[in-house]
N, C-alpha and C. Protein backbone atom coordinates (compact mmCIF):
# COMPACT_ATOMS: atom_id res chain seq x y z
N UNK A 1 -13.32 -8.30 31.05
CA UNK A 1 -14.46 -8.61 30.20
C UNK A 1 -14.06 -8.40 28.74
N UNK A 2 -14.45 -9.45 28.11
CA UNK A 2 -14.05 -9.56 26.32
C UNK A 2 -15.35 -9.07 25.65
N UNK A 3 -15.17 -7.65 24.94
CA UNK A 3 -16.28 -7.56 23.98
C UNK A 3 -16.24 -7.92 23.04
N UNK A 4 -16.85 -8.89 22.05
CA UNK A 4 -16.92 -8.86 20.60
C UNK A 4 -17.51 -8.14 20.19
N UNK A 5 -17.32 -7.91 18.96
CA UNK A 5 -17.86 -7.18 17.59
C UNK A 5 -19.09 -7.89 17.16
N UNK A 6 -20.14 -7.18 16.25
CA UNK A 6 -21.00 -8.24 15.85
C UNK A 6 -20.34 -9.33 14.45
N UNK A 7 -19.51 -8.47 13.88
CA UNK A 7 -18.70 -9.28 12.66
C UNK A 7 -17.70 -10.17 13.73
N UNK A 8 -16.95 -10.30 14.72
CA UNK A 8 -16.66 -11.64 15.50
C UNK A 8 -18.04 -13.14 15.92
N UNK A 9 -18.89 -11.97 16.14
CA UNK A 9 -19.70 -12.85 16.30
C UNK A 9 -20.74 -13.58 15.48
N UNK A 10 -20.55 -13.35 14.38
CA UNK A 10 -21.37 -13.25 13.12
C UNK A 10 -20.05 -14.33 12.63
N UNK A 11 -18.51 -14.62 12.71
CA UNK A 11 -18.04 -15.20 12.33
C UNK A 11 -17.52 -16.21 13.14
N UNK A 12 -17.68 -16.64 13.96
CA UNK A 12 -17.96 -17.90 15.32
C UNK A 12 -18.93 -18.44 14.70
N UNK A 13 -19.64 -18.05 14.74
CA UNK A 13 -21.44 -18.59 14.07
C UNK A 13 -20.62 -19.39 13.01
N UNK A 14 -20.37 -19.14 11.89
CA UNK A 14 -19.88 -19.74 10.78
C UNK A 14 -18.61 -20.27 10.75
N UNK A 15 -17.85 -20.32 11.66
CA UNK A 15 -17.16 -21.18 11.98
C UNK A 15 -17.41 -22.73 12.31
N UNK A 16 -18.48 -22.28 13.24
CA UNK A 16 -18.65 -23.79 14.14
C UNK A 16 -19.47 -23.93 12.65
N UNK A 17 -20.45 -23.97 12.01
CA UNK A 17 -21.03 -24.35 10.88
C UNK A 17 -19.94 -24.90 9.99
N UNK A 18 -19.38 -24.54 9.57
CA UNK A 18 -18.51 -25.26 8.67
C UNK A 18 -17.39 -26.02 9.08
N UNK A 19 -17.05 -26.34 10.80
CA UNK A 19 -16.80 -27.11 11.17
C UNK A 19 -17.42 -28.50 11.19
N UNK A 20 -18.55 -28.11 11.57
CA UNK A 20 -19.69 -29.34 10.93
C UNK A 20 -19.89 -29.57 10.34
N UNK A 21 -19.30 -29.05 9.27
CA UNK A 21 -19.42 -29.61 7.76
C UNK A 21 -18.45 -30.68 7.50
N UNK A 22 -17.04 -30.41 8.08
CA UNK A 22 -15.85 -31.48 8.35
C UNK A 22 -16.12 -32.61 9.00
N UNK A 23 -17.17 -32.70 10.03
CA UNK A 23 -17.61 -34.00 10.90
C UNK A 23 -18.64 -34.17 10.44
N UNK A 24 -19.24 -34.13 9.31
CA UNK A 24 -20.72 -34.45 9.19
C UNK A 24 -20.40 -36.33 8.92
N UNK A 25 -19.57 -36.66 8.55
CA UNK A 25 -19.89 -38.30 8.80
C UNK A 25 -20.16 -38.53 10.92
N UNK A 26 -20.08 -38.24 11.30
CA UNK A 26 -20.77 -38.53 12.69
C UNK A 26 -22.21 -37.73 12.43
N UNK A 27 -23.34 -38.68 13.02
CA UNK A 27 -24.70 -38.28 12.85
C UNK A 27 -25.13 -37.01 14.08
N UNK A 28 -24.32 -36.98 14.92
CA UNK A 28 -24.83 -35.94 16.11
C UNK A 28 -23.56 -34.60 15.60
N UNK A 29 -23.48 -34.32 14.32
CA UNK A 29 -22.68 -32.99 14.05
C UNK A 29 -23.38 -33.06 12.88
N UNK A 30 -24.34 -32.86 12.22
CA UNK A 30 -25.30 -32.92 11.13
C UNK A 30 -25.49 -31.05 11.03
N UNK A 31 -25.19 -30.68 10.02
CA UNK A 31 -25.89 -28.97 9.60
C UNK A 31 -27.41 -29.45 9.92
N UNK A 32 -28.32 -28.28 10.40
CA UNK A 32 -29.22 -28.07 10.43
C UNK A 32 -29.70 -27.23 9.35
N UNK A 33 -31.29 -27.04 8.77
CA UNK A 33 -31.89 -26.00 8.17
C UNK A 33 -32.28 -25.24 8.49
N UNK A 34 -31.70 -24.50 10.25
CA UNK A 34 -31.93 -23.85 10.79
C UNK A 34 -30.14 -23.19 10.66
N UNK A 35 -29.31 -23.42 10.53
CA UNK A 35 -28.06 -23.02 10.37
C UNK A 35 -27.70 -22.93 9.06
N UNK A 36 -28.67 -23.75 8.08
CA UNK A 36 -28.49 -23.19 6.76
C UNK A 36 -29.39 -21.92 6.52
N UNK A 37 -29.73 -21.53 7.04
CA UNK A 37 -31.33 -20.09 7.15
C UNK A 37 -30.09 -19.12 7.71
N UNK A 38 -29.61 -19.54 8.43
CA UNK A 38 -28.71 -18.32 9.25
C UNK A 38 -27.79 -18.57 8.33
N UNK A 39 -26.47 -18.97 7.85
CA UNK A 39 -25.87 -18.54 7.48
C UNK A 39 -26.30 -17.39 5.77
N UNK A 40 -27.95 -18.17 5.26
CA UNK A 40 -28.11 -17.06 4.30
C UNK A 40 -28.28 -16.05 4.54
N UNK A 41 -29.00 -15.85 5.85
CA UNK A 41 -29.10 -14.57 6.33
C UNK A 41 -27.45 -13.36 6.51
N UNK A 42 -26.74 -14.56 7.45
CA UNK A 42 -25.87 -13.51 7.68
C UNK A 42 -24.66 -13.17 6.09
N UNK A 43 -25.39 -14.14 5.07
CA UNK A 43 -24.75 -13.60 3.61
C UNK A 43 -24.52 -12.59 3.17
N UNK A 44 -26.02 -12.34 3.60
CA UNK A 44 -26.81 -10.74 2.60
C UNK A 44 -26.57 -9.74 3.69
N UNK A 45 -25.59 -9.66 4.80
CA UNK A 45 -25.75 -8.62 5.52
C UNK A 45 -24.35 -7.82 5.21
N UNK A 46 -23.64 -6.52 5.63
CA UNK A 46 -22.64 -6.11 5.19
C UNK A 46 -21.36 -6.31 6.15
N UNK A 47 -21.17 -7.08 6.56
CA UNK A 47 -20.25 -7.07 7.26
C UNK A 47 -18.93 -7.65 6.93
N UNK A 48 -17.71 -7.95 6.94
CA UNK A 48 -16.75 -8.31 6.67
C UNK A 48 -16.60 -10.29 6.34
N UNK A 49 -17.67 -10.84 7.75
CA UNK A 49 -17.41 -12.26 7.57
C UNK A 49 -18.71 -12.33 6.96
N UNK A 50 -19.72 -11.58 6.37
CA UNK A 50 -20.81 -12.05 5.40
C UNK A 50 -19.64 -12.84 4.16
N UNK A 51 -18.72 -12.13 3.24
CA UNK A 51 -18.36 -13.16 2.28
C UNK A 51 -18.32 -14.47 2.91
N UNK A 52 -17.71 -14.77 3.91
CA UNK A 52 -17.55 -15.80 4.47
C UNK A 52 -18.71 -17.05 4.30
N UNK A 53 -19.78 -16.51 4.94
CA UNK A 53 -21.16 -16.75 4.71
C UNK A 53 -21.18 -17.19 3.79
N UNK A 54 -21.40 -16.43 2.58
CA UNK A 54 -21.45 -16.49 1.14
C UNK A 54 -21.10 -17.41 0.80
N UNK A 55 -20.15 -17.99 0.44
CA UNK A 55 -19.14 -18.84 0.06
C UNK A 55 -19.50 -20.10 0.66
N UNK A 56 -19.14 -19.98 2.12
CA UNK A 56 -20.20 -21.44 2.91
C UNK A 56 -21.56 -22.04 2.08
N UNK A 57 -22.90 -20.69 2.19
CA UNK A 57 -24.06 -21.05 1.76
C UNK A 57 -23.84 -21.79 0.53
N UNK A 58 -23.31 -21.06 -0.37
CA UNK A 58 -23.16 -21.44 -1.84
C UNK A 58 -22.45 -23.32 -1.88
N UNK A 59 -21.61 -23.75 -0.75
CA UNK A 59 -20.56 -24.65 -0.83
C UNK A 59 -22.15 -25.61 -0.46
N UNK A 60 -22.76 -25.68 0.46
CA UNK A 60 -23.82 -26.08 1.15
C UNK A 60 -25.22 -26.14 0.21
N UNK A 61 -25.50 -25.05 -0.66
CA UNK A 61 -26.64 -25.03 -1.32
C UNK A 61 -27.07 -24.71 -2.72
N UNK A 62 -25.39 -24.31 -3.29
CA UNK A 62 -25.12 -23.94 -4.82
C UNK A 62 -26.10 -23.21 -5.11
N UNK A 63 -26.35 -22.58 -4.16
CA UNK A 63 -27.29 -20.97 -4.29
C UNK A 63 -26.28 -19.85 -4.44
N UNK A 64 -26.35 -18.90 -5.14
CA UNK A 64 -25.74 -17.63 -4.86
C UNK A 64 -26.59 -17.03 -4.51
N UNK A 65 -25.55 -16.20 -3.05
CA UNK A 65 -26.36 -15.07 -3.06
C UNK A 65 -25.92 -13.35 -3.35
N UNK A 66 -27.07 -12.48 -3.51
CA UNK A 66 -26.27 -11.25 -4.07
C UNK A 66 -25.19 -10.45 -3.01
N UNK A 67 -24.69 -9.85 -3.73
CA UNK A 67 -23.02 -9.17 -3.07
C UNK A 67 -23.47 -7.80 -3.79
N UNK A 68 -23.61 -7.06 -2.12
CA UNK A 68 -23.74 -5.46 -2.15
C UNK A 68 -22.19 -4.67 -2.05
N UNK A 69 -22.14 -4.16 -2.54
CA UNK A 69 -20.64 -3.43 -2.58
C UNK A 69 -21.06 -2.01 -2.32
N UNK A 70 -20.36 -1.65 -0.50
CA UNK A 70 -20.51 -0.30 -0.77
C UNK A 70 -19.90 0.37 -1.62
N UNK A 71 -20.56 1.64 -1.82
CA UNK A 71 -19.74 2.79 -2.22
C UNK A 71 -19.49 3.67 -1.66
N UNK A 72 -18.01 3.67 -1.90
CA UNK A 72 -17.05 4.42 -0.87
C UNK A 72 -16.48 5.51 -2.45
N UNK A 73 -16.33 6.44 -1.78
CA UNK A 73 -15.46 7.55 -2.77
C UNK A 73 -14.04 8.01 -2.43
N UNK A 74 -13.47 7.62 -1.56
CA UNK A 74 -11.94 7.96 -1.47
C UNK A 74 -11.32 6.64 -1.01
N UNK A 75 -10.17 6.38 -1.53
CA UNK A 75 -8.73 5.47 -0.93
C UNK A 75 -7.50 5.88 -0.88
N UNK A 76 -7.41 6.49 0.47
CA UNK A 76 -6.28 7.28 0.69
C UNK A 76 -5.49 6.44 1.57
N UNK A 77 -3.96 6.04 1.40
CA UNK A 77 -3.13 5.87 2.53
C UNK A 77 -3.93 4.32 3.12
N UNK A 78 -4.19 3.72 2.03
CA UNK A 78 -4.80 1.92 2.60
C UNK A 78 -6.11 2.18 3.04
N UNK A 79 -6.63 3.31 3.21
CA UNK A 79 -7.51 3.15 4.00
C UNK A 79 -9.14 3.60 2.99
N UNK A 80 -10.21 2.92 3.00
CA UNK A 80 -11.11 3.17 2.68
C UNK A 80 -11.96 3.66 3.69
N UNK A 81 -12.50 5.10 2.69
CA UNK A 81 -13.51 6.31 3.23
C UNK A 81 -14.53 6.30 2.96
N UNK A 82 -15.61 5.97 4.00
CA UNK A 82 -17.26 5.70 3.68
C UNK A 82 -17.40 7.59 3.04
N UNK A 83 -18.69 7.89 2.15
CA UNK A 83 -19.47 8.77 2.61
C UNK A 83 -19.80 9.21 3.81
N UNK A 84 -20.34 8.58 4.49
CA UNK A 84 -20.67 8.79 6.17
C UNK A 84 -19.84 9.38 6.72
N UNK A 85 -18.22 9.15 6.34
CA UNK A 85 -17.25 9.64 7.34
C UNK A 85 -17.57 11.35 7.05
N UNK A 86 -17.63 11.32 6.58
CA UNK A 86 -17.85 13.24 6.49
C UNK A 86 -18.94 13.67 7.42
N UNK A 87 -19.74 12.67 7.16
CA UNK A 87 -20.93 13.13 8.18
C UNK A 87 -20.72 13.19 9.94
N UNK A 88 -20.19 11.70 10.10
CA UNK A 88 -19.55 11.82 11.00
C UNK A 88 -18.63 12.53 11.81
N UNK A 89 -17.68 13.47 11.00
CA UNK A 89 -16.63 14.21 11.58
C UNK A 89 -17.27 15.05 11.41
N UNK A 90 -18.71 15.73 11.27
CA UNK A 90 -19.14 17.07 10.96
C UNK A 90 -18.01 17.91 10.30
N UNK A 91 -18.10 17.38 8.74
CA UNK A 91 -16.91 18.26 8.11
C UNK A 91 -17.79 18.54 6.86
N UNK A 92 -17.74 19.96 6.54
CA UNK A 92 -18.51 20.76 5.07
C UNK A 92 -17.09 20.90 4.06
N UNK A 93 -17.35 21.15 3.45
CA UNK A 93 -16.05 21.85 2.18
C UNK A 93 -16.62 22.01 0.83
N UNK A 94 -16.72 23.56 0.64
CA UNK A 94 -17.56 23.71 -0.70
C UNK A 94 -16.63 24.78 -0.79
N UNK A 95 -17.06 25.32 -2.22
CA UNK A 95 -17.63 24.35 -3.27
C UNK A 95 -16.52 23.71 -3.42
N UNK A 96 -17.10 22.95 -4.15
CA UNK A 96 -16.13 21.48 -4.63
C UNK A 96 -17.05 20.94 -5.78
N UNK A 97 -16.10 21.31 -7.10
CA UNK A 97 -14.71 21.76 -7.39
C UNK A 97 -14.71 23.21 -7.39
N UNK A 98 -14.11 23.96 -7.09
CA UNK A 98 -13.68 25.00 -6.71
C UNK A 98 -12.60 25.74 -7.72
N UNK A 99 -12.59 27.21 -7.85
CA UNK A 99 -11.93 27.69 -8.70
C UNK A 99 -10.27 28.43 -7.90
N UNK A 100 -10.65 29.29 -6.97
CA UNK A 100 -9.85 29.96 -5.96
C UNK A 100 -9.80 29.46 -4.30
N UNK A 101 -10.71 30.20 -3.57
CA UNK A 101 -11.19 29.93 -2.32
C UNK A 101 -11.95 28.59 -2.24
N UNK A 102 -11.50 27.92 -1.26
CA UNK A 102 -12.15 26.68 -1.07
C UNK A 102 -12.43 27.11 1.19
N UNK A 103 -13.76 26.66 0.82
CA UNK A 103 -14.45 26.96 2.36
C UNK A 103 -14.46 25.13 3.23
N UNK A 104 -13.56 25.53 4.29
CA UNK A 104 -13.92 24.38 5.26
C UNK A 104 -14.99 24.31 6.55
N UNK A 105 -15.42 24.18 6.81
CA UNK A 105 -16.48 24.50 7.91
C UNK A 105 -16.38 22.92 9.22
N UNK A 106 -16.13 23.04 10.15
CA UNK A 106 -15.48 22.44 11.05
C UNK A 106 -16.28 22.37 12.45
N UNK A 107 -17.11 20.95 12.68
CA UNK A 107 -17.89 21.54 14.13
C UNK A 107 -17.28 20.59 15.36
N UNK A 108 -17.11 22.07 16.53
CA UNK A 108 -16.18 21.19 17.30
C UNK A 108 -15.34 22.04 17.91
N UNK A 109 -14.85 22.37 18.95
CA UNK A 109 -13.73 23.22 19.78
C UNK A 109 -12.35 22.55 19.57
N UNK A 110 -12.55 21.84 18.82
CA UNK A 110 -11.22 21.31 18.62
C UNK A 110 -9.89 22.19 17.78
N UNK A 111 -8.49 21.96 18.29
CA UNK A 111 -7.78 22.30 16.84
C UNK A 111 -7.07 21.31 15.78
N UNK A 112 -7.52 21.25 14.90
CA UNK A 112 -7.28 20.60 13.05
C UNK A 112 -6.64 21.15 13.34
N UNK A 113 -5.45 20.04 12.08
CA UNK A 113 -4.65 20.26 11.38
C UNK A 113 -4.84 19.99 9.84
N UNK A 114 -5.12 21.14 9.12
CA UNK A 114 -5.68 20.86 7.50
C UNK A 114 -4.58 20.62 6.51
N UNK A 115 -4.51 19.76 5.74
CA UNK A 115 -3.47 19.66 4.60
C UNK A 115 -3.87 19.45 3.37
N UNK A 116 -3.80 19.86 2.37
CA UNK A 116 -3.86 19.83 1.17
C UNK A 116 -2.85 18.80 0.37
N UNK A 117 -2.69 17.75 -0.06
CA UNK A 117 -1.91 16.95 -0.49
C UNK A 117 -2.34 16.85 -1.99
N UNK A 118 -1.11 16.45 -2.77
CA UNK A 118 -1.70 16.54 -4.51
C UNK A 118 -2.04 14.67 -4.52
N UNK A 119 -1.92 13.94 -5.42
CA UNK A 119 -2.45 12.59 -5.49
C UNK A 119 -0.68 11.87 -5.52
N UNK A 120 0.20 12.67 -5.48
CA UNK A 120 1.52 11.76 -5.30
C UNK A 120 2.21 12.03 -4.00
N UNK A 121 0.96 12.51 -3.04
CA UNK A 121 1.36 13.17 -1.86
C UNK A 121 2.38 14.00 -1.19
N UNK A 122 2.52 15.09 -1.51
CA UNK A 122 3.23 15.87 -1.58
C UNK A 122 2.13 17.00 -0.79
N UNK A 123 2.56 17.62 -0.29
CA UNK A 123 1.86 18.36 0.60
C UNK A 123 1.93 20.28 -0.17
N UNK A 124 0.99 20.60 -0.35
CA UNK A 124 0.82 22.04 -1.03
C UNK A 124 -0.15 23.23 0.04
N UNK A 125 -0.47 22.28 1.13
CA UNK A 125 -0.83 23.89 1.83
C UNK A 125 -0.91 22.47 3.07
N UNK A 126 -0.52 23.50 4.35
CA UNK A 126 -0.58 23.21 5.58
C UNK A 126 -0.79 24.14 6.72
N UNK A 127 -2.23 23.90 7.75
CA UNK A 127 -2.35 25.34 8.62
C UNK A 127 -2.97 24.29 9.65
N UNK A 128 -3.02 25.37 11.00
CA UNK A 128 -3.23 24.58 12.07
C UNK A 128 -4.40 25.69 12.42
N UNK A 129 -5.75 24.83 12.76
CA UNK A 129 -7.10 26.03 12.66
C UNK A 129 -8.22 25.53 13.96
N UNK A 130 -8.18 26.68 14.46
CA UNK A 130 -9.08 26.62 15.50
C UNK A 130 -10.55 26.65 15.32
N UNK A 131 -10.73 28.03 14.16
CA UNK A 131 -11.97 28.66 14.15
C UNK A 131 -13.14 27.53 13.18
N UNK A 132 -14.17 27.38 13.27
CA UNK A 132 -15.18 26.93 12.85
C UNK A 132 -15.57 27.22 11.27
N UNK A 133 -14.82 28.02 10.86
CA UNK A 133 -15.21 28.00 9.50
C UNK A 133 -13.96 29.08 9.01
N UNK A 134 -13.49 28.17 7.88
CA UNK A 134 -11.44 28.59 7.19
C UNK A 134 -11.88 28.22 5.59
N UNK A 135 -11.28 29.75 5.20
CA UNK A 135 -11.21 30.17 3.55
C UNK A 135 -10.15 29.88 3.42
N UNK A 136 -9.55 28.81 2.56
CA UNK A 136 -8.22 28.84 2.10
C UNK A 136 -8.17 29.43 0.86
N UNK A 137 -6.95 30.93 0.71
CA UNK A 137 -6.84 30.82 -1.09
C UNK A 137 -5.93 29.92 -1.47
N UNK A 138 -6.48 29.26 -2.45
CA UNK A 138 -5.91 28.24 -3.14
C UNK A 138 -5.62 28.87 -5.19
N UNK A 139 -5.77 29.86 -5.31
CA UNK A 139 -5.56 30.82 -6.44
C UNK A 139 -4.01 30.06 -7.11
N UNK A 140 -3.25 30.08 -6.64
CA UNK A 140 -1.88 29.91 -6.90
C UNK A 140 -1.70 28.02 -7.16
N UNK A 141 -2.51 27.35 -6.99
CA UNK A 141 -2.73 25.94 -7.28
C UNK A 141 -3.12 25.85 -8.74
N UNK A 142 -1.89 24.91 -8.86
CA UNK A 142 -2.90 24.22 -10.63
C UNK A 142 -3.68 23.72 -10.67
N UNK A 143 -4.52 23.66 -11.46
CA UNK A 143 -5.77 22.46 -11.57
C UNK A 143 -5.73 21.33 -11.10
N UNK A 144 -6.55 20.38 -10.91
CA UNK A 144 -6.56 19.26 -10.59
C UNK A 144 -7.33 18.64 -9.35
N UNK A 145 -7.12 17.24 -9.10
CA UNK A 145 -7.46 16.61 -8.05
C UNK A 145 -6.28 16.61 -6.71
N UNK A 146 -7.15 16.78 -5.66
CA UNK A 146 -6.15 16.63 -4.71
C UNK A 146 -7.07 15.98 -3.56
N UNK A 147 -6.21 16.11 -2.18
CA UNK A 147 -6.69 15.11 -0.97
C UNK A 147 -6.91 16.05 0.02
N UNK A 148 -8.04 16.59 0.73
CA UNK A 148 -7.91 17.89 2.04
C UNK A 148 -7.79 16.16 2.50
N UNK A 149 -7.10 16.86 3.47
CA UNK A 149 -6.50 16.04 4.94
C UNK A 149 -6.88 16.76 6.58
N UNK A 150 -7.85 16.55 7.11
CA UNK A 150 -8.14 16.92 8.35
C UNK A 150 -7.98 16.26 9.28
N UNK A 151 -7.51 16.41 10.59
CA UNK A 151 -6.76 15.74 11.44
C UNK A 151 -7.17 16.48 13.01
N UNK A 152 -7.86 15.92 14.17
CA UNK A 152 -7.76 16.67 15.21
C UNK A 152 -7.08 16.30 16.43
N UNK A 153 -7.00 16.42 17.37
CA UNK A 153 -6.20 17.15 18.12
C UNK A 153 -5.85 15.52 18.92
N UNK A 154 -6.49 14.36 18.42
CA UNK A 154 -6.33 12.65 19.11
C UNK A 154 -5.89 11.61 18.18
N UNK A 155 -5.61 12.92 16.52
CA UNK A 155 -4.85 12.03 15.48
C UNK A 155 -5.39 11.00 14.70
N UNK A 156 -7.43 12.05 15.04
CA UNK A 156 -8.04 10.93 13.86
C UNK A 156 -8.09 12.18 12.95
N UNK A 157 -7.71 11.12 11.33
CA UNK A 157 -7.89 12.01 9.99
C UNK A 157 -9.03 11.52 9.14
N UNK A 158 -9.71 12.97 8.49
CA UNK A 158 -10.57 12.42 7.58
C UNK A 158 -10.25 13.11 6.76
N UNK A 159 -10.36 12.29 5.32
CA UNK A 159 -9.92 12.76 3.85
C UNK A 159 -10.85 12.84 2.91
N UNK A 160 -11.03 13.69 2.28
CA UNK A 160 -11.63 14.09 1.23
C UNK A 160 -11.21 14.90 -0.06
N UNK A 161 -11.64 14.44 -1.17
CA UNK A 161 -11.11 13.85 -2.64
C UNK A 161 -11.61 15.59 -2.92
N UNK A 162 -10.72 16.86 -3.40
CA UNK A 162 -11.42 17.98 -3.54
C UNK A 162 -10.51 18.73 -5.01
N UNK A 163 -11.19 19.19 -6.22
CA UNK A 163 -10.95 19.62 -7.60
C UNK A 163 -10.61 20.99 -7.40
N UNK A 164 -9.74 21.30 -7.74
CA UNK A 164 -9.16 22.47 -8.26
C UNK A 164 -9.57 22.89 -9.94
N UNK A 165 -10.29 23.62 -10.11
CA UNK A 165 -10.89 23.98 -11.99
C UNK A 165 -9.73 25.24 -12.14
């Protein structure tokens, strides 16, 4: 059994649509204003083949439509980091920015692997932590921006952007 995604399926949809746009000289492959409604719809939604959308509608109706851009706060290693992901991994870390001690708080029987990386990645503290809530002193760090790196035990990492004052 093949699952799609709703962004696969959200981009089939607009496929065959703008395939019909290539055969519209035959009268039985005609766009509908029921496929021009859907593709505005699936414009304004956030998914990967909404630009897609976009671009179609606009080619079709020289309408623009608006372009939401999340906001994401970290790009570490190619990869863009929702807000949410923190929420998701039930991960705390305060304060932030921080002078000495920086507190991780961790929910989960799992064991992390925490890393501290500077922004040219270079690694400045590394520990392997069981317990639910880890004081790192970080006293001996220069100022600045750096990357906590948390990692558990199936080799998913979540990163977060954390100040050294």
């Amino acid at each position: 059994m093949i699952v799609s995604t709703q962004n696969q399926i959200n981009f089939k949809a607009i496929q065959q649509i703008n395939i019909k746009r290539f055969k519209a000289f035959d009268s039985n492959n005609l766009i509908t204003v029921s496929e021009i409604n859907e593709l505005g719809n699936l414009a304004t939604q956030k998914y990967p083949s909404s630009g897609y959308a976009r671009s179609l509608y606009r080619l079709l109706t020289d309408v623009n439509q608006p372009v939401e851009v999340p906001d994401y706060n970290t790009i570490f290693d190619g990869k863009l980091r929702s807000p949410l992901d923190d929420a998701k991994a039930n991960l705390t870390v305060y304060p932030n920015p921080f002078t000495d001690i920086l507190t991780i708080e961790l929910n989960g029987d799992d064991m992390f692997t925490v890393e501290i990386l500077s922004l040219e990645k270079k690694r400045v503290f590394s520990a392997s932590v069981k317990e639910p809530i880890f004081n790192i002193n970080l006293a001996e760090l220069n100022a600045g921006v750096y990357i906590l790196q948390i990692k558990d035990s199936k080799g998913t990492s979540n990163n977060k952007k954390i100040i050294k004052l």
